[in-house]
Every structure is written in structure tokens, then in C-alpha cells.
PDB file of N, CA and C in Angstrom:
ATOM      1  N   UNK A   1       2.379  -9.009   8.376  1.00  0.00           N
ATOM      2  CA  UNK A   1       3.796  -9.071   8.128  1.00  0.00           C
ATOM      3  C   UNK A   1       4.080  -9.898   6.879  1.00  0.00           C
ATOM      4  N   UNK A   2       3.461 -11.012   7.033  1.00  0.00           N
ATOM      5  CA  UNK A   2       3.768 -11.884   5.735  1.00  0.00           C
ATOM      6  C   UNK A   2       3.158 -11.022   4.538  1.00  0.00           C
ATOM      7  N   UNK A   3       2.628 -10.519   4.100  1.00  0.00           N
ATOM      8  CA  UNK A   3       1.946  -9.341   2.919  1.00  0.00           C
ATOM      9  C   UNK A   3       2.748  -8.539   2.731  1.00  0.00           C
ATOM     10  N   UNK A   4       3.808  -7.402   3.743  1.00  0.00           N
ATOM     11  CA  UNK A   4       4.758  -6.938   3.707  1.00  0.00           C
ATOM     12  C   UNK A   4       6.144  -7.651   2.646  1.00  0.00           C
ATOM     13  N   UNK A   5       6.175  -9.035   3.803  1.00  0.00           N
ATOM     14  CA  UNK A   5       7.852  -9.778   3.375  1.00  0.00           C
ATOM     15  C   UNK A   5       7.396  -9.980   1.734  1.00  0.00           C
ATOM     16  N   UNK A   6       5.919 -10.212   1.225  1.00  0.00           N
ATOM     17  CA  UNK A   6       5.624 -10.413  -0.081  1.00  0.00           C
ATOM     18  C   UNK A   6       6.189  -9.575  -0.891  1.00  0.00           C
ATOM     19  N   UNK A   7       5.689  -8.052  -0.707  1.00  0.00           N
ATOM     20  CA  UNK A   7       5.765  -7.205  -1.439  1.00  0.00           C
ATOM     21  C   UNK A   7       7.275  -6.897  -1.531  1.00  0.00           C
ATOM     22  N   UNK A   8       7.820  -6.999  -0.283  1.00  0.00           N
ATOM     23  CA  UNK A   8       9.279  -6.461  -0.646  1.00  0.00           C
ATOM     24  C   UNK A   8       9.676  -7.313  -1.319  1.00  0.00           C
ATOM     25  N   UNK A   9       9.522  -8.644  -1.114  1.00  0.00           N
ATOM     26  CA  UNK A   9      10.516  -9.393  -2.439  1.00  0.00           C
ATOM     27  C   UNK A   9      10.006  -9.433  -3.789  1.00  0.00           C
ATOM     28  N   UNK A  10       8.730  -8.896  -4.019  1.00  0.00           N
ATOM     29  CA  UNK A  10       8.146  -8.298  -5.448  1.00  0.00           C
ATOM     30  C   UNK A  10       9.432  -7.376  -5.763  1.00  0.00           C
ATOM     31  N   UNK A  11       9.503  -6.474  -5.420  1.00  0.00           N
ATOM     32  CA  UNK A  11      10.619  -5.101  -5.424  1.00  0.00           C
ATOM     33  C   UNK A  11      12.035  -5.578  -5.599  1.00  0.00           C
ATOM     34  N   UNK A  12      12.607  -6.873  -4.770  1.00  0.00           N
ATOM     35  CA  UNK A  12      14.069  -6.916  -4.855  1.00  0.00           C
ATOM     36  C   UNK A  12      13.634  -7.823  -6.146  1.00  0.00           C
ATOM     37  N   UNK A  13      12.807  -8.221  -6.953  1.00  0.00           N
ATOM     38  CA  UNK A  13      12.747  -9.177  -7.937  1.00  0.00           C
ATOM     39  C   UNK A  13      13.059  -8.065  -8.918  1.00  0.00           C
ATOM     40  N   UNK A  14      11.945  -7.162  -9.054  1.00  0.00           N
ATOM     41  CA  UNK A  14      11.857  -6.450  -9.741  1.00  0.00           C
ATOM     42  C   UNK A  14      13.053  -5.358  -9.981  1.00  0.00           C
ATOM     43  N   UNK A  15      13.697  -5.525  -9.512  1.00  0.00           N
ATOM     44  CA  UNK A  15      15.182  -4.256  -9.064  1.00  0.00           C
ATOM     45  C   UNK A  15      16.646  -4.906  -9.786  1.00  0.00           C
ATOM     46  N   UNK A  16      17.140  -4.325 -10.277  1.00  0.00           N
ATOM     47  CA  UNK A  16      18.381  -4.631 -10.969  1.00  0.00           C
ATOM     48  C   UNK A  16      19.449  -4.858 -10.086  1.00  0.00           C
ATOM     49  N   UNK A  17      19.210  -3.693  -9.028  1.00  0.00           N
ATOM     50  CA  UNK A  17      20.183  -3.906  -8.004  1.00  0.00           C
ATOM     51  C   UNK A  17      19.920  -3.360  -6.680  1.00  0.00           C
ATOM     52  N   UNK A  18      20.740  -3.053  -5.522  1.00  0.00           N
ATOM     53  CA  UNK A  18      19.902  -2.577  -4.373  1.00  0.00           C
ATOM     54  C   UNK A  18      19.770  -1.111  -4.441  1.00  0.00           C
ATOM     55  N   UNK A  19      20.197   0.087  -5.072  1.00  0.00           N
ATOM     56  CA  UNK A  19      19.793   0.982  -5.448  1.00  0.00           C
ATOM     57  C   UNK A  19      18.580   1.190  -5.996  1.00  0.00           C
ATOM     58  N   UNK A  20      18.066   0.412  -7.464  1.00  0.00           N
ATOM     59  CA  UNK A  20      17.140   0.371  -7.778  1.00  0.00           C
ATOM     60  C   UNK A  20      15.624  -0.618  -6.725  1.00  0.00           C
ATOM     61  N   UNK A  21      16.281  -0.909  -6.192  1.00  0.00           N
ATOM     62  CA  UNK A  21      15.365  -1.474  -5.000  1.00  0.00           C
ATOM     63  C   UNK A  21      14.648  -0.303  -3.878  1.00  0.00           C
ATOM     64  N   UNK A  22      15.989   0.058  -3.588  1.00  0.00           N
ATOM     65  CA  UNK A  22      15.356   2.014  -2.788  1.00  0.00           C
ATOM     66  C   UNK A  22      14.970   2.665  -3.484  1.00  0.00           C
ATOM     67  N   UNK A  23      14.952   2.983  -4.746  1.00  0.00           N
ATOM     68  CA  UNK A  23      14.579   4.190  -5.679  1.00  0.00           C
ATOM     69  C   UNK A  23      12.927   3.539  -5.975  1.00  0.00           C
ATOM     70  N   UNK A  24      12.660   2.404  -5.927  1.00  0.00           N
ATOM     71  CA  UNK A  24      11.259   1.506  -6.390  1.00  0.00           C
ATOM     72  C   UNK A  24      10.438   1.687  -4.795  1.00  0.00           C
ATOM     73  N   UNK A  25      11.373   1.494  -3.799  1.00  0.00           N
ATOM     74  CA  UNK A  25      10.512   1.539  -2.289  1.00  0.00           C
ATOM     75  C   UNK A  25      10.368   2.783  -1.650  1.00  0.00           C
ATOM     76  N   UNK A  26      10.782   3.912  -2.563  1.00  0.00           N
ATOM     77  CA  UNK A  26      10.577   5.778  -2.213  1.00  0.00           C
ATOM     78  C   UNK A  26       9.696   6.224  -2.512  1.00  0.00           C
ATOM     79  N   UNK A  27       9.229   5.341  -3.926  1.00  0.00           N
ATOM     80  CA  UNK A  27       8.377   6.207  -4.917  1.00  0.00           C
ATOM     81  C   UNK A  27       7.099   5.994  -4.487  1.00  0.00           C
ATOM     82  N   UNK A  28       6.230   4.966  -3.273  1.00  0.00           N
ATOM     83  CA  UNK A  28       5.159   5.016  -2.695  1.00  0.00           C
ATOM     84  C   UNK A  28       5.229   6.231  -1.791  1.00  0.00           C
ATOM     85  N   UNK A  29       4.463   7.237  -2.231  1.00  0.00           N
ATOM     86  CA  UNK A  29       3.922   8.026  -1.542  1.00  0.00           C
ATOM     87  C   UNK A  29       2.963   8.238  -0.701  1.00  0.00           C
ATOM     88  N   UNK A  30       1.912   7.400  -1.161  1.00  0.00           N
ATOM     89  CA  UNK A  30       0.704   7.221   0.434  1.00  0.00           C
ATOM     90  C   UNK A  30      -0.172   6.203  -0.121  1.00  0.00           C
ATOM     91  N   UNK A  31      -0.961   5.628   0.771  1.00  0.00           N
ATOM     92  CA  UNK A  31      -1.522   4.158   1.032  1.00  0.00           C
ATOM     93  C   UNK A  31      -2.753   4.739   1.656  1.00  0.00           C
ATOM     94  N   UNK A  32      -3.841   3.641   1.345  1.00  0.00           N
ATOM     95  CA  UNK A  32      -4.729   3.627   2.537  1.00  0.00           C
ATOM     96  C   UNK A  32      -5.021   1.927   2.552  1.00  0.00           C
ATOM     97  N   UNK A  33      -5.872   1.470   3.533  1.00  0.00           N
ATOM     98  CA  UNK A  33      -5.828   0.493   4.273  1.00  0.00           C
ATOM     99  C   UNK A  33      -7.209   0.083   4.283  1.00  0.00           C
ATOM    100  N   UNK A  34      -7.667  -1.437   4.919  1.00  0.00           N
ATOM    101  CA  UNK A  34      -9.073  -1.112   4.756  1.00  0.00           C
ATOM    102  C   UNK A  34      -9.071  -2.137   6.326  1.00  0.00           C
ATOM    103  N   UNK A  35      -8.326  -1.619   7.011  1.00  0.00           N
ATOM    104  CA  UNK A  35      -7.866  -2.328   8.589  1.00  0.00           C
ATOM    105  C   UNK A  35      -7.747  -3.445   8.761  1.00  0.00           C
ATOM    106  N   UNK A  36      -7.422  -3.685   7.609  1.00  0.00           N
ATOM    107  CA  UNK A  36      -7.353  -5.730   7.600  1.00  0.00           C
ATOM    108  C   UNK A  36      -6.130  -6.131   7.202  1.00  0.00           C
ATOM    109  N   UNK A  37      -5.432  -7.232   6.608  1.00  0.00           N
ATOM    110  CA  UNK A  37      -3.822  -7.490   6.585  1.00  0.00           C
ATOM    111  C   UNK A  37      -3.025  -6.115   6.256  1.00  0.00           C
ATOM    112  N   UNK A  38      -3.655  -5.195   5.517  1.00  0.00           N
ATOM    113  CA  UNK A  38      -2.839  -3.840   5.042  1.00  0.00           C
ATOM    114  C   UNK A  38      -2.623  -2.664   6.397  1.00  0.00           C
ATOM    115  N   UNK A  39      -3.415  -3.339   7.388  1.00  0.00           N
ATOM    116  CA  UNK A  39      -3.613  -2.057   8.634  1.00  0.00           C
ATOM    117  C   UNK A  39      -1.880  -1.467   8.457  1.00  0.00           C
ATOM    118  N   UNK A  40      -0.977  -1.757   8.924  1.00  0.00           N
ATOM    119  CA  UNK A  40       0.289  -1.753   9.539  1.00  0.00           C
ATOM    120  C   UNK A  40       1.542  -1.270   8.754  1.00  0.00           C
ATOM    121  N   UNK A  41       1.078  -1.287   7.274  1.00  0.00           N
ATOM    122  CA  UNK A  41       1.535  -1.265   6.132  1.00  0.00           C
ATOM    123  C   UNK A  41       2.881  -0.152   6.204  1.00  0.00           C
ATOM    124  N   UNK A  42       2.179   0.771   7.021  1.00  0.00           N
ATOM    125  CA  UNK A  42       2.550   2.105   6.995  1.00  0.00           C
ATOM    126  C   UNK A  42       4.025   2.320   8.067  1.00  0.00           C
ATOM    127  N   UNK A  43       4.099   1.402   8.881  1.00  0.00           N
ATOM    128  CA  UNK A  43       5.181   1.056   9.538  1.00  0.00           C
ATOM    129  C   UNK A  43       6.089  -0.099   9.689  1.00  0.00           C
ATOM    130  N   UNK A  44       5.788  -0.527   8.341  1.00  0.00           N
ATOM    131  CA  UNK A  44       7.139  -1.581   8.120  1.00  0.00           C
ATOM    132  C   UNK A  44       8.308  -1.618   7.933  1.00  0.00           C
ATOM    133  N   UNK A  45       9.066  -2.130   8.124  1.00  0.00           N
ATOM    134  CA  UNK A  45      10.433  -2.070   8.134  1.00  0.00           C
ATOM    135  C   UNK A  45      10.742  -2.760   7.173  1.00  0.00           C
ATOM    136  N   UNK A  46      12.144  -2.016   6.635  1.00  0.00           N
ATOM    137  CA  UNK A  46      13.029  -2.778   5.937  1.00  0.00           C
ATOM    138  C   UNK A  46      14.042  -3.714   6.357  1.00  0.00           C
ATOM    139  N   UNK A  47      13.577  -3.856   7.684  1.00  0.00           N
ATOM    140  CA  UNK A  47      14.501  -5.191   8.353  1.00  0.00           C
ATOM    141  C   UNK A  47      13.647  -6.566   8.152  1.00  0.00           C
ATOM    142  N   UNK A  48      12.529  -6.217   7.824  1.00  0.00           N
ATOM    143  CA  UNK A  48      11.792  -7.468   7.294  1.00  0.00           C
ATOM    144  C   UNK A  48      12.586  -8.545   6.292  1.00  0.00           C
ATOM    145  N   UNK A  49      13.389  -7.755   5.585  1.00  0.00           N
ATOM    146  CA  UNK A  49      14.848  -8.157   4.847  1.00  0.00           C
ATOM    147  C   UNK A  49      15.950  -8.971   5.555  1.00  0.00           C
ATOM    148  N   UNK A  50      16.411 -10.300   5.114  1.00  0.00           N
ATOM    149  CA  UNK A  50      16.919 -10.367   6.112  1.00  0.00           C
ATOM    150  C   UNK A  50      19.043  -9.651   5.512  1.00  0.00           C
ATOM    151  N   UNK A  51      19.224  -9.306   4.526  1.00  0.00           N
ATOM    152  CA  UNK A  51      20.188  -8.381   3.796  1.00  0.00           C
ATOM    153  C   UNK A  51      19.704  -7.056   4.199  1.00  0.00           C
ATOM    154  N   UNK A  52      19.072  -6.774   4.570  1.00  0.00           N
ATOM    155  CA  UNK A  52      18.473  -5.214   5.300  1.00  0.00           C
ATOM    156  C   UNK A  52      18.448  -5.151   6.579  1.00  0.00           C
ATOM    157  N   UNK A  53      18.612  -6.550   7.547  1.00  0.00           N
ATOM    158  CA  UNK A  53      18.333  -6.047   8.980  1.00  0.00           C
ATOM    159  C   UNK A  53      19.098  -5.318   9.950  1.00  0.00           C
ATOM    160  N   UNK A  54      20.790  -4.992   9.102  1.00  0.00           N
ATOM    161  CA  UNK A  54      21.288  -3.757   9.937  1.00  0.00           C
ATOM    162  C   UNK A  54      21.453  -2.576   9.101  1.00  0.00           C
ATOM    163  N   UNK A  55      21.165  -2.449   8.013  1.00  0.00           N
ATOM    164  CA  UNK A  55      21.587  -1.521   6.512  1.00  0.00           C
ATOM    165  C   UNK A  55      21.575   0.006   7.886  1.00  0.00           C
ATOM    166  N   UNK A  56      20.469   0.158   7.992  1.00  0.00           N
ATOM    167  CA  UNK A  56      19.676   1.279   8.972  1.00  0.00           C
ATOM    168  C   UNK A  56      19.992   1.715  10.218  1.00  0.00           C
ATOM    169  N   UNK A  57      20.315   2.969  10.518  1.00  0.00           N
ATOM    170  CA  UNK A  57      20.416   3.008  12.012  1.00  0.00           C
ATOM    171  C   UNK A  57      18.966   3.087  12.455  1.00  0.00           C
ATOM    172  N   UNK A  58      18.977   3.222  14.121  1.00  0.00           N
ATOM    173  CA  UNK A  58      16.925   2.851  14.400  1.00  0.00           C
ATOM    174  C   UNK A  58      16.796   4.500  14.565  1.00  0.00           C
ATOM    175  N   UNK A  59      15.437   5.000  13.860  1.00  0.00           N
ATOM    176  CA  UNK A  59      15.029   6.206  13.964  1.00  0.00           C
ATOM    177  C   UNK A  59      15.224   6.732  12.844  1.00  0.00           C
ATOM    178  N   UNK A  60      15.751   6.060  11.476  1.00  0.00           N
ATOM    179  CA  UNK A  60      16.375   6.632  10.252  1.00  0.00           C
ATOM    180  C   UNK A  60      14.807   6.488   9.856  1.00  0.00           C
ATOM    181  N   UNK A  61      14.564   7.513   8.644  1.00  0.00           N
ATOM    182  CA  UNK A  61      13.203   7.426   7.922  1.00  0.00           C
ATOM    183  C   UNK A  61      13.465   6.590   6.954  1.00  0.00           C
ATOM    184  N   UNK A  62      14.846   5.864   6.464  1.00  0.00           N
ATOM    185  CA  UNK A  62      15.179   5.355   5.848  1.00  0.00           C
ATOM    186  C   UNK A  62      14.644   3.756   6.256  1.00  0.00           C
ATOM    187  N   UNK A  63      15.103   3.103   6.928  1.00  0.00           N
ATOM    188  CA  UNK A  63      14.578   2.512   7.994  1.00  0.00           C
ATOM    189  C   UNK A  63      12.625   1.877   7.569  1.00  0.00           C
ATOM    190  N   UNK A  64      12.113   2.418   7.303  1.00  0.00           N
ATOM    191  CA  UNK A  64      10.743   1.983   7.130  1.00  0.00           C
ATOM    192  C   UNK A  64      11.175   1.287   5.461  1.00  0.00           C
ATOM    193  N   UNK A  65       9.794   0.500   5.005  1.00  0.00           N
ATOM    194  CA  UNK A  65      10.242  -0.137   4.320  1.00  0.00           C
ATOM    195  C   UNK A  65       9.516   0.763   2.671  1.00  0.00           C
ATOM    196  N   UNK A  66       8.773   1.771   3.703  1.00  0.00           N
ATOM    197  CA  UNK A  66       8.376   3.241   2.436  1.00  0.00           C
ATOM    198  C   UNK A  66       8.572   4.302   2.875  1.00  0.00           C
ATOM    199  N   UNK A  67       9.560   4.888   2.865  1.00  0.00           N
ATOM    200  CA  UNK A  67      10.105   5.414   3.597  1.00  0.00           C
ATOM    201  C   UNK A  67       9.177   7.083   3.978  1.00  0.00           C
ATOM    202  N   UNK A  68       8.701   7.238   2.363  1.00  0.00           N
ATOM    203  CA  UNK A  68       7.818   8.778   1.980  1.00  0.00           C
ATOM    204  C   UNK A  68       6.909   8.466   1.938  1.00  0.00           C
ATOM    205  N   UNK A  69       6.013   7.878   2.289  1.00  0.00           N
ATOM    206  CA  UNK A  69       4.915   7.092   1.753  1.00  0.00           C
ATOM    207  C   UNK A  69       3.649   7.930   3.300  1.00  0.00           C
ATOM    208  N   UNK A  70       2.677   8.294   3.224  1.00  0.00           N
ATOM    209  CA  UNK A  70       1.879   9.161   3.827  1.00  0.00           C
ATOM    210  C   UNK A  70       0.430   7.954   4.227  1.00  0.00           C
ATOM    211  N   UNK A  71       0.297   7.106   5.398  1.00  0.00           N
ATOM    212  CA  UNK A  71      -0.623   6.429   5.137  1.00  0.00           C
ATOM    213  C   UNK A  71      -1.800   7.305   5.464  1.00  0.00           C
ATOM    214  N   UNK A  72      -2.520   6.553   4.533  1.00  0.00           N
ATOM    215  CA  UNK A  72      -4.167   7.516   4.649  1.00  0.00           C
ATOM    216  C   UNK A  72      -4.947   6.541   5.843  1.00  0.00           C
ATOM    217  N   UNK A  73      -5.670   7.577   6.772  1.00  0.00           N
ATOM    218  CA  UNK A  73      -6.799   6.310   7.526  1.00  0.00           C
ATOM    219  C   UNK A  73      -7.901   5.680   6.660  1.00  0.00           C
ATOM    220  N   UNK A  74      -7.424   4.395   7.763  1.00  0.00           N
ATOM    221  CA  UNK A  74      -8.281   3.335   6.918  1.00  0.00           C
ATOM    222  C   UNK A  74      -9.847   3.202   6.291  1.00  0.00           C
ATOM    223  N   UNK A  75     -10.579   4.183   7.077  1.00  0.00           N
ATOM    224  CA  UNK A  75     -11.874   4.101   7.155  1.00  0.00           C
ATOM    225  C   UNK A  75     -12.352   4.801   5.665  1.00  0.00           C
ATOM    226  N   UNK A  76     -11.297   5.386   5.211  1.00  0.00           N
ATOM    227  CA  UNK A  76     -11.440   5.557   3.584  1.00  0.00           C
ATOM    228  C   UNK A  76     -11.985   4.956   2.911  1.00  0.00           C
ATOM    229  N   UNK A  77     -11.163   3.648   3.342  1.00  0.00           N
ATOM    230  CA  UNK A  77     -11.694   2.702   2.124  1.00  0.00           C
ATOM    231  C   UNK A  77     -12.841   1.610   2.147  1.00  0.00           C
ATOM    232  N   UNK A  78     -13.075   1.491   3.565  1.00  0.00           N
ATOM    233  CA  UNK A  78     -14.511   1.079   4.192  1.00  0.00           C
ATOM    234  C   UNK A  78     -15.475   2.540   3.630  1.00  0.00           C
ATOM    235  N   UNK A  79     -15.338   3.306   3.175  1.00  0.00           N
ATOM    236  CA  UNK A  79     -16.388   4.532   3.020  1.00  0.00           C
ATOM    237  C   UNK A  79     -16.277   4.366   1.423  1.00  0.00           C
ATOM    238  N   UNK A  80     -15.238   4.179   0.623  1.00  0.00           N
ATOM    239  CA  UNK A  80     -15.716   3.838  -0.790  1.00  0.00           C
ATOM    240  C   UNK A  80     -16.337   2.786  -0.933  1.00  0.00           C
ATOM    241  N   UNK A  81     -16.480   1.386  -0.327  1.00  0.00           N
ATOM    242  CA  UNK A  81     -16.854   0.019  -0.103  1.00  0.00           C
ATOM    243  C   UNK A  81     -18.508   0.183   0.018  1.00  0.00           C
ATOM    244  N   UNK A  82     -18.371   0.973   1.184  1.00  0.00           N
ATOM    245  CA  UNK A  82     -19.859   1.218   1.373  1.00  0.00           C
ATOM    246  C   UNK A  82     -20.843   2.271   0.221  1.00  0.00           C
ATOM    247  N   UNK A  83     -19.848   3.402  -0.482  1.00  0.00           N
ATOM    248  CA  UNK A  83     -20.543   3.920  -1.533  1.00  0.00           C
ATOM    249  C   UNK A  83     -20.368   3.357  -2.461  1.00  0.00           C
ATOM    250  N   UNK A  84     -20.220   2.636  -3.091  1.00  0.00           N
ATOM    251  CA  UNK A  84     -19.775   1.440  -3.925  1.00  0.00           C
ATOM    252  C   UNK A  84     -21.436   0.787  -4.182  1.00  0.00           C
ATOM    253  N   UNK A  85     -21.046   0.181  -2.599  1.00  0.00           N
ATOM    254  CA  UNK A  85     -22.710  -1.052  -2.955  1.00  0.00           C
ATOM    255  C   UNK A  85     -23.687  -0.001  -2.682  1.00  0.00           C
ATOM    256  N   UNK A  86     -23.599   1.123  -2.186  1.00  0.00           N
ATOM    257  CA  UNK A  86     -25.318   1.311  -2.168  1.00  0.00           C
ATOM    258  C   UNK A  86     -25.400   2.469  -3.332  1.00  0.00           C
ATOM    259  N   UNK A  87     -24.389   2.393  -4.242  1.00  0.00           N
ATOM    260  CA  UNK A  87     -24.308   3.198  -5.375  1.00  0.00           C
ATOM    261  C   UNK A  87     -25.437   2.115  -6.491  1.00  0.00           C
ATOM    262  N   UNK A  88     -24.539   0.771  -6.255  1.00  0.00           N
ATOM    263  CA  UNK A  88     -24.795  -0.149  -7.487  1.00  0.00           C
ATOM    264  C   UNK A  88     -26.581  -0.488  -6.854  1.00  0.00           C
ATOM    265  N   UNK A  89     -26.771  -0.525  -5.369  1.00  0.00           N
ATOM    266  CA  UNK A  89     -28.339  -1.130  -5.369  1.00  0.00           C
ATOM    267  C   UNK A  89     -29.294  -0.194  -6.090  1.00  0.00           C
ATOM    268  N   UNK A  90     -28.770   0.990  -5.575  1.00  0.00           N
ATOM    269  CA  UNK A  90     -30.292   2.175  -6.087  1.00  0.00           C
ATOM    270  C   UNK A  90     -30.457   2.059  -7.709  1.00  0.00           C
ATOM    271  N   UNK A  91     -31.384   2.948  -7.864  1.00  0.00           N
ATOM    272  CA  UNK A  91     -32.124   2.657  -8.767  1.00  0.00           C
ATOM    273  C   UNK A  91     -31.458   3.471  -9.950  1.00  0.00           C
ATOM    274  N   UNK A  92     -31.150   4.675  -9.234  1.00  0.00           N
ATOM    275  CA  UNK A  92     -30.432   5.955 -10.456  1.00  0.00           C
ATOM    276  C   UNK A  92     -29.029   5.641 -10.203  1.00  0.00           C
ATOM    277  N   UNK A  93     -28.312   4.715  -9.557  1.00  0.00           N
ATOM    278  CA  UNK A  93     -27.656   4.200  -9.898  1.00  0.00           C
ATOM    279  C   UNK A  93     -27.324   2.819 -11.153  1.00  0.00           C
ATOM    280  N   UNK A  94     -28.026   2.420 -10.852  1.00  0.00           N
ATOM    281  CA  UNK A  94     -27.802   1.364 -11.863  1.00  0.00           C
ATOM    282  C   UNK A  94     -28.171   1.668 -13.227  1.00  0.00           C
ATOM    283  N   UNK A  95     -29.159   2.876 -12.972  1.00  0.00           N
ATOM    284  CA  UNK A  95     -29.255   3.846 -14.522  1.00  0.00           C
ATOM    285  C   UNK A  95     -28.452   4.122 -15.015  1.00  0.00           C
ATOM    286  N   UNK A  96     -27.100   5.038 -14.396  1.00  0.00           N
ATOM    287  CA  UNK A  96     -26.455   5.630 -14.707  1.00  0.00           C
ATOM    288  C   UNK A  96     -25.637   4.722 -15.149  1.00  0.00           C
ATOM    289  N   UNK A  97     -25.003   3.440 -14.669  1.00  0.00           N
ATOM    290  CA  UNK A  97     -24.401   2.317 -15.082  1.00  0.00           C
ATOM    291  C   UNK A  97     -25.162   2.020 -16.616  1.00  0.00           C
ATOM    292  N   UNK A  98     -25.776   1.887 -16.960  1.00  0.00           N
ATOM    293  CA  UNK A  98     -26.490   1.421 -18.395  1.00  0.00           C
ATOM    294  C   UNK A  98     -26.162   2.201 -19.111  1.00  0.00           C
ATOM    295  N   UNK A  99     -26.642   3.521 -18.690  1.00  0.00           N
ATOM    296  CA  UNK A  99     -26.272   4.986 -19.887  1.00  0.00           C
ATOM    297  C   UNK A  99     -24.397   4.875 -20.299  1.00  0.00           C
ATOM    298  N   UNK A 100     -23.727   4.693 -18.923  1.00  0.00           N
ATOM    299  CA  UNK A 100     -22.224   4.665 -19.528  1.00  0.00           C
ATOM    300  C   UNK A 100     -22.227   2.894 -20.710  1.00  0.00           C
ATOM    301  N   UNK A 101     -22.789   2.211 -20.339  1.00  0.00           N
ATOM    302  CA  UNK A 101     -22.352   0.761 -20.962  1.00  0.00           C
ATOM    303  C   UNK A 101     -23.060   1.224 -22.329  1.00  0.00           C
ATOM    304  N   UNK A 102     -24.100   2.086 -22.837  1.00  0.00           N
ATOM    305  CA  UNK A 102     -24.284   2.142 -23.940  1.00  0.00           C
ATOM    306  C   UNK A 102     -23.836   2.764 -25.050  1.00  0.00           C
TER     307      UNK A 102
END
């Protein structure tokens, strides 16, 4: 939750006004997660606000705090994590790393 209340007040900083605040919190279209503070991401509210906690009726898609936003499962990004390091241990990996750095 506290990672959430962060980000939204990134957004009302960043926003001229509360229009441009919704037009900035639409434009996330999908997320993935790596099941750790981001798990939940995907069902936050914009009552986390405390100028937002009645804006919404309950059940509005409006209501979430992304409203279009498509979360991806998490295990995505535990599966790039893991091709990641056993990309960089092997051997024709770390080749291929040299050939791009040269």
C-alpha cells in the first residue's frame, strides 16, 4: 500500500490539475509484478487519496487507481530474473555479451 500512496502522489505532483492526474493514471495499460511489494498493484484504489476517497461510486472501473491497466502474472518476471542469471553464467552467453560490447 505504501508503494501505491507513493506513486500516486508522484502523479498528483506531476499533474497540473485533477484532470491531468486521470488522463496520467489511464495511460498504464498493464503491469507485471514480481509478487513482492508490487503483488496488489493491480487493485488499488484511488481512495488511497485522501481528496479521492468518495470521487467514485464502488464498482466504478474508475474507482481503481489504473483504471485500464491489464496486470500481467507475476511469475513473468521471476522467469526473466531467472533467464537473466543463467543467461549471464553460461559460457555462450557471456560471449555473446563481449561480441555486443565490442
Amino acid at each position: 500500500m505504501k508503494k501505491s500512496v507513493s506513486v500516486a502522489n508522484i502523479y498528483l505532483m506531476e499533474s497540473a490539475d485533477e484532470a491531468a492526474f486521470h488522463k496520467k493514471r489511464c495511460e498504464v495499460r498493464g503491469g507485471t509484478t514480481d509478487q513482492g511489494t508490487e503483488a496488489g498493484i493491480g487493485n488499488s484504489t484511488v481512495r488511497i487519496l485522501t481528496n479521492m476517497s468518495t470521487k467514485y461510486d464502488d464498482g466504478s472501473d474508475m474507482d481503481f487507481m489504473y483504471p485500464r491497466m491489464l496486470p500481467m502474472a507475476g511469475h513473468l518476471h521471476m522467469i526473466y530474473n531467472a533467464l537473466e542469471e543463467s543467461f549471464g553464467k553460461s559460457e555462450w552467453g557471456k560471449q555473446f555479451m563481449d561480441d555486443l560490447r565490442s
